[in-house]
Protein backbone atom coordinates (compact mmCIF):
# COMPACT_ATOMS: atom_id res chain seq x y z
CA UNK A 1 -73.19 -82.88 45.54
CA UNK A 2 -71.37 -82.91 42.10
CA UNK A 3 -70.39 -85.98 40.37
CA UNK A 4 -68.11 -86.79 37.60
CA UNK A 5 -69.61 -88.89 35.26
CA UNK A 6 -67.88 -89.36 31.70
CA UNK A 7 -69.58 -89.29 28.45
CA UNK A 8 -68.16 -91.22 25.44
CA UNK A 9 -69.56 -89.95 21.92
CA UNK A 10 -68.46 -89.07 18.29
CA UNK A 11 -67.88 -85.59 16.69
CA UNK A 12 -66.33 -84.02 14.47
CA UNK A 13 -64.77 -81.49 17.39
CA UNK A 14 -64.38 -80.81 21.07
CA UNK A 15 -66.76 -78.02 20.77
CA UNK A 16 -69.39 -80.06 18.63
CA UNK A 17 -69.14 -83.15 21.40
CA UNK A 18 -70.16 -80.54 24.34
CA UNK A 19 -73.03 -79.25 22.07
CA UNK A 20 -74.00 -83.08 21.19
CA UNK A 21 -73.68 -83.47 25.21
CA UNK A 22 -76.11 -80.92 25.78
CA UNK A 23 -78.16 -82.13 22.91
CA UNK A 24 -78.22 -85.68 24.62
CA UNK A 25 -78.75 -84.56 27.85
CA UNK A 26 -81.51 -82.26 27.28
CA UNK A 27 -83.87 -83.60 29.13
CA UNK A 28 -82.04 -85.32 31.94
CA UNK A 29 -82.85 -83.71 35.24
CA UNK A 30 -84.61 -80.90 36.62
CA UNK A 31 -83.90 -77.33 38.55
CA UNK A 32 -82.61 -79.90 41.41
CA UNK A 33 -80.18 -81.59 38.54
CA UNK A 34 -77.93 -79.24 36.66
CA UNK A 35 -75.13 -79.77 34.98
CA UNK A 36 -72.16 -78.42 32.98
CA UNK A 37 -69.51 -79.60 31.05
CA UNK A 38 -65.45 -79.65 31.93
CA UNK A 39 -63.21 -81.35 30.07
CA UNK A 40 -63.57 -82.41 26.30
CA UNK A 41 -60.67 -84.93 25.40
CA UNK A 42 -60.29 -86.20 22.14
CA UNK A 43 -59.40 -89.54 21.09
CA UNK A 44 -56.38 -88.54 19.22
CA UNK A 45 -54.95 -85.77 21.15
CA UNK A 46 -55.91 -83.25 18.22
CA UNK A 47 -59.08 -81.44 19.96
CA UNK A 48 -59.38 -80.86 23.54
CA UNK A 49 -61.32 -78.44 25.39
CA UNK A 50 -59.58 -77.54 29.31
CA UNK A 51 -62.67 -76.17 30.45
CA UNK A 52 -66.07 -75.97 28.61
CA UNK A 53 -68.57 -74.31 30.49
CA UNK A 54 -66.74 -74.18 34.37
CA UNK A 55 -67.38 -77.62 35.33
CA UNK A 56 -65.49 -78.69 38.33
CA UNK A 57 -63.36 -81.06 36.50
CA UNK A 58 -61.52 -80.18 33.36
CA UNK A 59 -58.84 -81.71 32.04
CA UNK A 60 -56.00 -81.51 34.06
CA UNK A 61 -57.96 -82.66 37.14
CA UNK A 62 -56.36 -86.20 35.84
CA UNK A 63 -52.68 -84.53 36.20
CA UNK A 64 -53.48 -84.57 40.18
CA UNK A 65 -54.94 -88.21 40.46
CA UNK A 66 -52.59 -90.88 41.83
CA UNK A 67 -52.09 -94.24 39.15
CA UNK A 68 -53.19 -92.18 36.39
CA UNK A 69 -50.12 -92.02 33.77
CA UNK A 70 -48.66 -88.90 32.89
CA UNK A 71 -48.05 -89.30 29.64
CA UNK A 72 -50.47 -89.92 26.94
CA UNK A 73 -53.67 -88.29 25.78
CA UNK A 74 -56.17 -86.81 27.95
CA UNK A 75 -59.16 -89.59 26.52
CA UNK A 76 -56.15 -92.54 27.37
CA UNK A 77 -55.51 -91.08 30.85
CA UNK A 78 -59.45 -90.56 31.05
CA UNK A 79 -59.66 -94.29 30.00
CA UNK A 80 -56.99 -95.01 32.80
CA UNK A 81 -58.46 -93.71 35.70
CA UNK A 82 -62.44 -95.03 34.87
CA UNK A 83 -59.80 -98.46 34.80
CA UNK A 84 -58.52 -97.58 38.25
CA UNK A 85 -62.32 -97.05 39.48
CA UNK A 86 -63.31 -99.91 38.62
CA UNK A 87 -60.31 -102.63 39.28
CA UNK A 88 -59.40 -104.41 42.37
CA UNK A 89 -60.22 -104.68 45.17
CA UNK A 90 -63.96 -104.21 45.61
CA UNK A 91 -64.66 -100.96 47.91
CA UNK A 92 -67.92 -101.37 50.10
CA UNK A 93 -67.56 -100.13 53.64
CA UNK A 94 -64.09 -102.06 53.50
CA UNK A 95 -62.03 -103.48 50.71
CA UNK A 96 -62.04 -106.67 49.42
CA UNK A 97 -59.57 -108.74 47.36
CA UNK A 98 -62.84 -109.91 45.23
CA UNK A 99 -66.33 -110.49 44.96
CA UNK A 100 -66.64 -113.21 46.61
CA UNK A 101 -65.71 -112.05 49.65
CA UNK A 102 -67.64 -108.48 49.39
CA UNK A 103 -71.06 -110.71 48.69
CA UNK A 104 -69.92 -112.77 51.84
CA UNK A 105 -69.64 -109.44 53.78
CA UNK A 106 -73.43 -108.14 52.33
CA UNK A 107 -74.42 -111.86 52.93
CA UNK A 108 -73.48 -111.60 56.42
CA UNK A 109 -74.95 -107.38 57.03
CA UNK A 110 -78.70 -109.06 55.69
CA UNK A 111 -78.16 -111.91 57.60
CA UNK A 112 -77.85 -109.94 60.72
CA UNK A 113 -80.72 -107.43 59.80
CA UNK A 114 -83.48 -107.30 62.45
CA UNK A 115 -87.06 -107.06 60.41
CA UNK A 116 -89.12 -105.82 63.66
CA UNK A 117 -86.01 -103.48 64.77
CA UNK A 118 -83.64 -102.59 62.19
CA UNK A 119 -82.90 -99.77 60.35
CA UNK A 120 -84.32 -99.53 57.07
CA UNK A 121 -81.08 -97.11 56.47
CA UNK A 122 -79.68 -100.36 56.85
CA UNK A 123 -81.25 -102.23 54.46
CA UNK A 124 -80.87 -99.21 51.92
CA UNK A 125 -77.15 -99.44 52.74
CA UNK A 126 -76.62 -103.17 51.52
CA UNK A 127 -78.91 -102.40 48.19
CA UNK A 128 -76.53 -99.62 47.24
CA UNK A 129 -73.19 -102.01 47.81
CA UNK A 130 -75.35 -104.91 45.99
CA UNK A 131 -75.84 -102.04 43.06
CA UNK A 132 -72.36 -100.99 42.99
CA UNK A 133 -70.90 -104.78 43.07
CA UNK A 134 -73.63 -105.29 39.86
CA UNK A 135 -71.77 -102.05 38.13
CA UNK A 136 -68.10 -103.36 38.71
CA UNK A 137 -69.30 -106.99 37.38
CA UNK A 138 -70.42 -105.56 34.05
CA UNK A 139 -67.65 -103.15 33.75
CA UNK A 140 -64.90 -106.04 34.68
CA UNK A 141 -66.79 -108.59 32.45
CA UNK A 142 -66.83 -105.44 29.33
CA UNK A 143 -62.84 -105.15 30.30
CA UNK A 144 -62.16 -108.94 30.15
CA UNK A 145 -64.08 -109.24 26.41
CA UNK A 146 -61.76 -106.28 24.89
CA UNK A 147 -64.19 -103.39 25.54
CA UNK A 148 -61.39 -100.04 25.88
CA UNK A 149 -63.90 -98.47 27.34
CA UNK A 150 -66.56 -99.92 29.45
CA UNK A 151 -69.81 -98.51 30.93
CA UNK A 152 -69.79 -97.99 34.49
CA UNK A 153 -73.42 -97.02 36.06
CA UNK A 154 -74.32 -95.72 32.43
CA UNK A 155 -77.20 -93.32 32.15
CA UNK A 156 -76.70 -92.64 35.96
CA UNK A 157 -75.05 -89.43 35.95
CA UNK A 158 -75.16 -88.48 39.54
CA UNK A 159 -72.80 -91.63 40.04
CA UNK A 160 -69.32 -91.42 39.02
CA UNK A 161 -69.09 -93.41 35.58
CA UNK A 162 -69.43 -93.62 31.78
CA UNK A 163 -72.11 -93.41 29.90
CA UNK A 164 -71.41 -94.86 25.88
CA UNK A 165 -73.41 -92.28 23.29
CA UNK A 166 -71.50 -93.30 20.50
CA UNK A 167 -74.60 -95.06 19.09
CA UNK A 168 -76.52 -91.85 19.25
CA UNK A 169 -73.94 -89.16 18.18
CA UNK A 170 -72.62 -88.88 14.64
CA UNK A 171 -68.66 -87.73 13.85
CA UNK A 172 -65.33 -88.52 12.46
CA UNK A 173 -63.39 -89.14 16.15
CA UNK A 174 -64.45 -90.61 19.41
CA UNK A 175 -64.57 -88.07 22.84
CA UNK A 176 -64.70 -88.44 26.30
CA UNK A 177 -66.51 -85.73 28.02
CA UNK A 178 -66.62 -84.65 31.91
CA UNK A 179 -69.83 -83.89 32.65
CA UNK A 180 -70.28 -82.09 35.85
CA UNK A 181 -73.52 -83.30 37.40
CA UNK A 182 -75.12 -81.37 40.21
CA UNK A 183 -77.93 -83.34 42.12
């Protein structure tokens, strides 16, 4: 299965934030987890890489995604559809206007899980919504105190999200990488 999975880090060019990717990724995965990298957007619109390596999604993957603008930078228009990800209404097996009502419907699925009988698919099932509601909390929460930007299952790269390396990465302008994760 490949995932997209955006990483956020400074450079000083496209071509220097795919070989920091690499870098930072070194030692994520194994022969069962491979990866490359697609698109390299920069911040300003200065620097962008299509295509790094021939991972699945490169740049103008966005120009084919509904309620992402078509104007504006590849890293805004990155930025605008991690936004559409993660805003209302909460996805689990149906959509709902809000988290209330999605914990009422995992409330109710546990409720009604048989111990001696059930599935323990089951049981997986409602700690993978319960994960996924925990994600879109954080992320909304980031959104609502000013974060651009916000981490969505970061460090999890075989879930759609964004992972924040700025911390660890060194460079004059911010980028938004698609990683292509394998797994």
């Amino acid at each position: 299965m490949h995932t997209l999975h955006f990483l956020l880090l400074k450079a000083n060019s496209a071509k220097q934030a795919g070989a920091a990717s690499q870098d930072l990724l070194l030692d994520w995965g194994n022969e069962n987890n491979w990866r490359s990298i697609g698109g390299i957007a920069s911040e300003d619109g200065s620097d962008d890489i299509e295509n790094l390596d021939g991972g699945r999604w490169g740049l103008s993957y966005l120009d084919e995604q509904e309620g992402v603008p078509k104007d504006g930078t590849y890293f805004s228009r990155a930025a605008a559809f991690l936004h559409r990800e993660i805003a209302p209404p909460v996805i689990l097996t149906s959509a709902h206007p809000d988290f209330a009502s999605a914990l009422n419907e995992l409330s109710g699925r546990l409720s009604r899980f048989d111990a001696d009988h059930g599935h323990t698919n089951d049981l997986w099932a409602i700690g993978r919504d319960l994960k996924h509601l925990s994600e879109l909390i954080d992320s909304r929460r980031a959104r609502k105190h000013g974060e651009q930007i916000p981490q969505f299952y970061d460090w999890q790269f075989d879930h759609f999200g964004l992972t924040d390396l700025t911390e660890q990465s060194d460079g004059a302008r911010r980028y938004l990488v698609f990683l292509d994760m394998h797994s």
